[in-house]
Protein backbone atom coordinates (compact mmCIF):
# COMPACT_ATOMS: atom_id res chain seq x y z
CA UNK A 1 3.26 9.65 -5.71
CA UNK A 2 0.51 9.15 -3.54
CA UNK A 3 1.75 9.12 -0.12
CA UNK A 4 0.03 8.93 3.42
CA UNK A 5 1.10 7.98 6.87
CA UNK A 6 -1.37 5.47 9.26
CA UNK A 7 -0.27 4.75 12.72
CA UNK A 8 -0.82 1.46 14.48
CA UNK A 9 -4.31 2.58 15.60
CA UNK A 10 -5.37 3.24 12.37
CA UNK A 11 -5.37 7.32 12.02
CA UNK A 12 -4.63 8.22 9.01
CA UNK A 13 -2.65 11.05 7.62
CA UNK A 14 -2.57 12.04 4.11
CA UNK A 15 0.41 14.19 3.02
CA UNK A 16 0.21 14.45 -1.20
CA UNK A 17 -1.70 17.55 -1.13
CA UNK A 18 -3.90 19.82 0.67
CA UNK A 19 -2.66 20.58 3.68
CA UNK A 20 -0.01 18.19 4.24
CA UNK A 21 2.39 17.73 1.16
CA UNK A 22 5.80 15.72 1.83
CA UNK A 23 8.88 15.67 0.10
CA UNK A 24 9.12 11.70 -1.00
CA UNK A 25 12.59 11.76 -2.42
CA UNK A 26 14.52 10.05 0.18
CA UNK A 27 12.07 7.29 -0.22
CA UNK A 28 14.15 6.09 -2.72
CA UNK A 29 17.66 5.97 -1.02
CA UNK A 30 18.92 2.70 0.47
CA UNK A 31 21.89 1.28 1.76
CA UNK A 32 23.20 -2.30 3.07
CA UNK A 33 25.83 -2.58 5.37
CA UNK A 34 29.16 -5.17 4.81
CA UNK A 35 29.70 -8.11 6.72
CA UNK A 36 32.92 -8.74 7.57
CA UNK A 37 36.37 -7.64 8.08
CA UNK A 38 39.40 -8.51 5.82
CA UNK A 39 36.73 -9.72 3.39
CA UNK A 40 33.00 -9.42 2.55
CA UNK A 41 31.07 -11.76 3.78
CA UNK A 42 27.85 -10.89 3.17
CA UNK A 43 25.47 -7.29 3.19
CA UNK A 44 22.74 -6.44 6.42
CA UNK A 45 20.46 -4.02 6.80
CA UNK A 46 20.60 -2.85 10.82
CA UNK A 47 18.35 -0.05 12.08
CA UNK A 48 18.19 2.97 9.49
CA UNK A 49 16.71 6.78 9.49
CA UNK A 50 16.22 9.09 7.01
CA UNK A 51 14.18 13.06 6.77
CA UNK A 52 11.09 13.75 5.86
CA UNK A 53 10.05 17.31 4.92
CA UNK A 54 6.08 17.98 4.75
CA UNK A 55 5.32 21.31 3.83
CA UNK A 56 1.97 21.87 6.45
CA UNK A 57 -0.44 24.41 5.51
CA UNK A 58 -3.77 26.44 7.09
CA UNK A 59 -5.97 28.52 5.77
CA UNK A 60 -5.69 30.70 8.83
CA UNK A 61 -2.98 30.60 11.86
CA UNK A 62 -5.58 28.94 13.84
CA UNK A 63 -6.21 26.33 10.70
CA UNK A 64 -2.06 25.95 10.55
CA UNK A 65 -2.01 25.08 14.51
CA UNK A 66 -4.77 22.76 14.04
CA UNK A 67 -3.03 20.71 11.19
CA UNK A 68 0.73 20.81 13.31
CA UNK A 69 -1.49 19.43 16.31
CA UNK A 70 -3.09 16.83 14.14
CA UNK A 71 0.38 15.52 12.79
CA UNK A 72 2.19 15.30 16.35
CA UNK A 73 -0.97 13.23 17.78
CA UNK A 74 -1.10 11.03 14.59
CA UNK A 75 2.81 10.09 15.06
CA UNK A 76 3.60 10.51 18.95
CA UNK A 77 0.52 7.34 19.88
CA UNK A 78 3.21 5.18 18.22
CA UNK A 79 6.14 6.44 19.91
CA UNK A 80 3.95 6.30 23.42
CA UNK A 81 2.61 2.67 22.81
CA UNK A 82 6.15 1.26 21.03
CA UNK A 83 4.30 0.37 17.98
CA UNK A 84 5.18 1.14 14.44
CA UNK A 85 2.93 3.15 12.44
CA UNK A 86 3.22 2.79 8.17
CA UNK A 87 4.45 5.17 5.53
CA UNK A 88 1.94 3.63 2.59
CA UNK A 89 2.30 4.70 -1.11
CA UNK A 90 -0.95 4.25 -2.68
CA UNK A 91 0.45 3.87 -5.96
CA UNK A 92 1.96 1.29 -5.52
CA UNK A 93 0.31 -0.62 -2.14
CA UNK A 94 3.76 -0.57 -0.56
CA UNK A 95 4.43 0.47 3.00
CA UNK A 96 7.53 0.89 5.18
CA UNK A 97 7.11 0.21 8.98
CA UNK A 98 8.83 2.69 10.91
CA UNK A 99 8.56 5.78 13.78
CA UNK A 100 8.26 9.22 13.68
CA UNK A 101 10.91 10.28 16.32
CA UNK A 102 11.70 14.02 16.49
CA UNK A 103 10.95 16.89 14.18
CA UNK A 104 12.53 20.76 13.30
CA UNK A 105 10.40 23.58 11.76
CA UNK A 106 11.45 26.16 9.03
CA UNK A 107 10.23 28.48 6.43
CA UNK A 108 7.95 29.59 8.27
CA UNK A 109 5.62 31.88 5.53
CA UNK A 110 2.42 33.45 4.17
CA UNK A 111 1.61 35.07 7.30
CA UNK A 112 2.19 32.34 9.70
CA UNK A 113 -0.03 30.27 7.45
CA UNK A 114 2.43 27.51 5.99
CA UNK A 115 5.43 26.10 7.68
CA UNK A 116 7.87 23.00 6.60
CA UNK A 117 8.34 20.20 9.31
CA UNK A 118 11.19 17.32 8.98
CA UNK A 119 10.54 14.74 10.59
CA UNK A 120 13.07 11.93 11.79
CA UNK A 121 11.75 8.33 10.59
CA UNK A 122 13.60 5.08 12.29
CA UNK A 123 13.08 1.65 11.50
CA UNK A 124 14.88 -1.42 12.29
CA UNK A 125 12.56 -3.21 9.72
CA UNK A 126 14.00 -1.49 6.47
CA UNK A 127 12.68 -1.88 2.82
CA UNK A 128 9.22 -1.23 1.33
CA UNK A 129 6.64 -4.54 2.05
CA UNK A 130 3.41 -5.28 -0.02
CA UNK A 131 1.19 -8.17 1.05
CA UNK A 132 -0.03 -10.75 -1.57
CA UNK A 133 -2.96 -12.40 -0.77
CA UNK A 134 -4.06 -15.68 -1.92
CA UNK A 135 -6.73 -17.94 -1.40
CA UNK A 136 -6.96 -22.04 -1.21
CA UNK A 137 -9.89 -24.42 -0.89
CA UNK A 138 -9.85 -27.84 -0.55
CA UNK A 139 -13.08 -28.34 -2.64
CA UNK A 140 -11.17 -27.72 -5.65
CA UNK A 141 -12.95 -29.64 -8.88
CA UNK A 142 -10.13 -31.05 -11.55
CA UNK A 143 -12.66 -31.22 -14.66
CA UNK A 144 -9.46 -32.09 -16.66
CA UNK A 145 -9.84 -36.09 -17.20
CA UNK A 146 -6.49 -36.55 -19.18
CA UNK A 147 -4.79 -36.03 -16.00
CA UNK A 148 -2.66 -33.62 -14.85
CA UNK A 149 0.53 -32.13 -16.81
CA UNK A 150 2.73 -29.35 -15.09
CA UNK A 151 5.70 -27.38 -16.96
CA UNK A 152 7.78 -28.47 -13.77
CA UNK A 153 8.60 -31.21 -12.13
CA UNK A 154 7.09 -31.91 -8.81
CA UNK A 155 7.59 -34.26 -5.98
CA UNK A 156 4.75 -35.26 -5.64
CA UNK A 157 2.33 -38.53 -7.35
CA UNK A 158 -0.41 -37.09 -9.08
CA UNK A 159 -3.82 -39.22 -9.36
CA UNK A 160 -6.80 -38.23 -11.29
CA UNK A 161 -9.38 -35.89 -9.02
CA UNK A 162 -5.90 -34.89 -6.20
CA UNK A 163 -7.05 -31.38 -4.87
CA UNK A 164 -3.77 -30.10 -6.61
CA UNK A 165 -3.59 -26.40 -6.67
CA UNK A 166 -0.37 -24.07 -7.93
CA UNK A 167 0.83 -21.01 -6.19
CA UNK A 168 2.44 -18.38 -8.35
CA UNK A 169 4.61 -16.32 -5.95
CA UNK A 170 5.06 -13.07 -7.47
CA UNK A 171 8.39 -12.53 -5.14
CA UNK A 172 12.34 -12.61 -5.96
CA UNK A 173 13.41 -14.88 -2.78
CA UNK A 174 11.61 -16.51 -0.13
CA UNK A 175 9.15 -14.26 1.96
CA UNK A 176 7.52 -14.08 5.33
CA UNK A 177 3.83 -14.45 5.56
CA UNK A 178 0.71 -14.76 7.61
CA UNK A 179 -1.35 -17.52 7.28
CA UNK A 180 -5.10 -17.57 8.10
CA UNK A 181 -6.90 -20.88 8.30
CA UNK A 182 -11.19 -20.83 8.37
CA UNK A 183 -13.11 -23.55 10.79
CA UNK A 184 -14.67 -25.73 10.31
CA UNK A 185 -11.30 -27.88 10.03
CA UNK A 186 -9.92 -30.32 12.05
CA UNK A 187 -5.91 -30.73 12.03
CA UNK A 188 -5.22 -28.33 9.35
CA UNK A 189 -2.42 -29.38 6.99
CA UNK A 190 -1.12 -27.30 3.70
CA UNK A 191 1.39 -28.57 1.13
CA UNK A 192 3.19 -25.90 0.07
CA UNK A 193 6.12 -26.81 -2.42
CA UNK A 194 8.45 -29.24 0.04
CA UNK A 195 7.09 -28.05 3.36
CA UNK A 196 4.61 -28.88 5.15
CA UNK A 197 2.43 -26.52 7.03
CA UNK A 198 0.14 -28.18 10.09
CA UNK A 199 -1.35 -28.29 13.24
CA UNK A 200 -2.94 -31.09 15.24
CA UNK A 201 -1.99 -34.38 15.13
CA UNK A 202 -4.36 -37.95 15.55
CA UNK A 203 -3.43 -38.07 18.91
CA UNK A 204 -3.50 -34.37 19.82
CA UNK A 205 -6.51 -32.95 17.48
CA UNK A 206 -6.65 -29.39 16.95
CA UNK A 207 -10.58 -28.51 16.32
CA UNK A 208 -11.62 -24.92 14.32
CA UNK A 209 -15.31 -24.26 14.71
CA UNK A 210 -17.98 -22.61 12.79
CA UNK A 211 -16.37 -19.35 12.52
CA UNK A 212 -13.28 -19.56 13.94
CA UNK A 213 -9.91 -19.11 12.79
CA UNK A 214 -5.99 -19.78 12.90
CA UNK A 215 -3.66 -17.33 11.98
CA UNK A 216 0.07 -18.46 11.41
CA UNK A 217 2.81 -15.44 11.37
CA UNK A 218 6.14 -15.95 10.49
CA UNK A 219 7.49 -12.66 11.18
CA UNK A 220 6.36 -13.02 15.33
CA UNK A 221 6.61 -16.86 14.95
CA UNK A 222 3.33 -17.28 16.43
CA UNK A 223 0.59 -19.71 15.94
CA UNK A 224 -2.76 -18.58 17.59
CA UNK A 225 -6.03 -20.08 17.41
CA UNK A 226 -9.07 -17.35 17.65
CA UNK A 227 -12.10 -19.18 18.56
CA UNK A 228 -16.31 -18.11 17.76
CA UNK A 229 -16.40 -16.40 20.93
CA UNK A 230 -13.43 -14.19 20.19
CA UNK A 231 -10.93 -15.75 22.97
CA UNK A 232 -7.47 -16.16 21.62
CA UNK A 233 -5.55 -19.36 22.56
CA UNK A 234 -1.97 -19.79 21.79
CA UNK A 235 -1.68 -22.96 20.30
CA UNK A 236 2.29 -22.80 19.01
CA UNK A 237 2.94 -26.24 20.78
CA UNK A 238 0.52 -27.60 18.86
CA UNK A 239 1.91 -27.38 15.43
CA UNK A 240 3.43 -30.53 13.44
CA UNK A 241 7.02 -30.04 14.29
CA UNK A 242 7.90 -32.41 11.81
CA UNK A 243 7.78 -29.65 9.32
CA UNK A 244 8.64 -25.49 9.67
CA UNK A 245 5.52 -24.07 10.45
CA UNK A 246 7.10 -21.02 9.90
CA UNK A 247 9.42 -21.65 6.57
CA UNK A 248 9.38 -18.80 4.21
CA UNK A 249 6.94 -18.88 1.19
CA UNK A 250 9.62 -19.89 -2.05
CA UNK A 251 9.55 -17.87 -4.88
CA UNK A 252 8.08 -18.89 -8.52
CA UNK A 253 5.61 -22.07 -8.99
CA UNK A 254 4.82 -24.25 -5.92
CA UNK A 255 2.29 -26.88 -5.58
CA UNK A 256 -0.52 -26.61 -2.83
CA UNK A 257 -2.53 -29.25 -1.55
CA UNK A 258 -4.68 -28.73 1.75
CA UNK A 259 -7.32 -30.54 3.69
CA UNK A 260 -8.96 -27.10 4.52
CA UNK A 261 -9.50 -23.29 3.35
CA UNK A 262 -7.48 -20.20 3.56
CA UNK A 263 -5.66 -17.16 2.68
CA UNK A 264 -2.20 -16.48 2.13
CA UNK A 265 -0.81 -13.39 2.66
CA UNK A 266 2.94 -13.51 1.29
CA UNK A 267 4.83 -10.64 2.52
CA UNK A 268 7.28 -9.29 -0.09
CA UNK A 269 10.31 -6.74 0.57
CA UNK A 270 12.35 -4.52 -1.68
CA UNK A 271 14.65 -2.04 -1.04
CA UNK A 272 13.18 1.08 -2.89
CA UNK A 273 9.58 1.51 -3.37
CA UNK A 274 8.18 0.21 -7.11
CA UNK A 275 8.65 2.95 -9.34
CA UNK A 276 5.53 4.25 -10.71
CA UNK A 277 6.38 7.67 -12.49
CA UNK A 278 3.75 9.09 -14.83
């Protein structure tokens, strides 16, 4: 298992090998919480923690303090700015948001030259994510002149030449996502499945320019509009309310139509990372 830690700035920390090897095991372990009190009600997941050894290692002493110095600045920027950094698994693409909160030291050996540090990890945003991206157009050709014929059933009335395009959502259950919508558009609208995803209406148009962009997030429920010049405009009272701008992606075969282009990045969760042993 390929494992490294990145913190929200980006610094990366590699720790399957060399001089930073970590003990992955309680990776693995995870645990929902009842609901309820004469009866179950349901399962949650609240704010968990777990340990994780690294074994740190040096060349020389000096080599060894270098490395412990490295780790503590890599995980203590998150704790200072209150921003999760990412436990990734390369294997796999699978990350788990979390902090690095405390550490202890032990086994101290080879002449000062190797030591193993646990680390305390807490997250209130438990279970391993991976981010599926996919991309729409609305200049989509249909070459197929008998018409279309889908497996499912759809609500939806099909014409010869519709910009119909399928989504194939690789998840178990419906997932957060983020949403990024290229100019030029004007009052960008996406059909996914039964919801309707939009902002800008006839009488209050929403304009994307040249190079600009809209990014839709369902985990911070926000809806901002990045223009060519950089400047970020929050346009969340702009969005069709109509429709749940913010509606999680189903799972299985949904039909998307759009008026513009853009990537969807469906967010899926599972409780253990995918297991990948070889």
């Amino acid at each position: 298992m390929k494992l490294y830690y990145i913190n929200h700035k980006g610094e990366k920390l590699y720790l399957s090998g060399g001089d930073f090897t970590a003990d992955g095991a309680s990776l693995f372990d995870w645990e929902f919480e009842e609901v309820g009190a004469d009866y179950i009600i349901g399962f949650c997941q609240k704010v968990i923690s777990f340990k994780l050894p690294i074994l740190i290692q040096g060349h020389s002493r000096a080599a060894l303090s270098e490395n412990l110095k490295r780790i503590h600045d890599v995980a203590s920027v998150d704790i200072a700015n209150m921003r999760m950094g990412k436990l990734w698994i390369e294997d796999t693409d699978e990350y788990l948001p979390c902090y690095l909160t405390g550490s202890s030291k032990s086994g101290w050996g080879n002449g000062l030259r190797e030591v193993v540090e646990t680390f305390d990890a807490v997250t209130d945003k438990p279970g391993w994510h991976k981010d599926y991206k996919y991309t729409f157009s609305s200049a989509v050709a249909n070459n197929d002149d008998s018409g279309l014929d889908y497996e499912y059933d759809y609500p939806y009335d099909y014409t010869y030449g519709s910009n119909i395009q399928l989504l194939d959502c690789e998840t178990v259950e419906g997932s957060d996502f983020e949403l990024v919508i290229y100019g030029p558009a004007t009052n960008p609208e996406i059909h996914i499945g039964e919801n309707i995803y939009a902002v800008g209406t006839g009488s209050n148009p929403v304009e994307v320019y040249g190079s600009g962009y809209i990014t839709v997030n369902s985990i911070n429920s926000s809806v901002l509009h990045t223009a060519v010049n950089g400047q970020i405009y929050d346009i969340y009272n702009d969005r069709v309310k109509d429709y749940d701008i913010f509606a999680k992606i189903p799972p299985g075969k949904s039909v998307v139509q759009t008026n513009c282009f853009f990537d969807l990045y469906v967010k899926q969760k599972r409780n253990e990372p995918t297991w990948n042993l070889q």
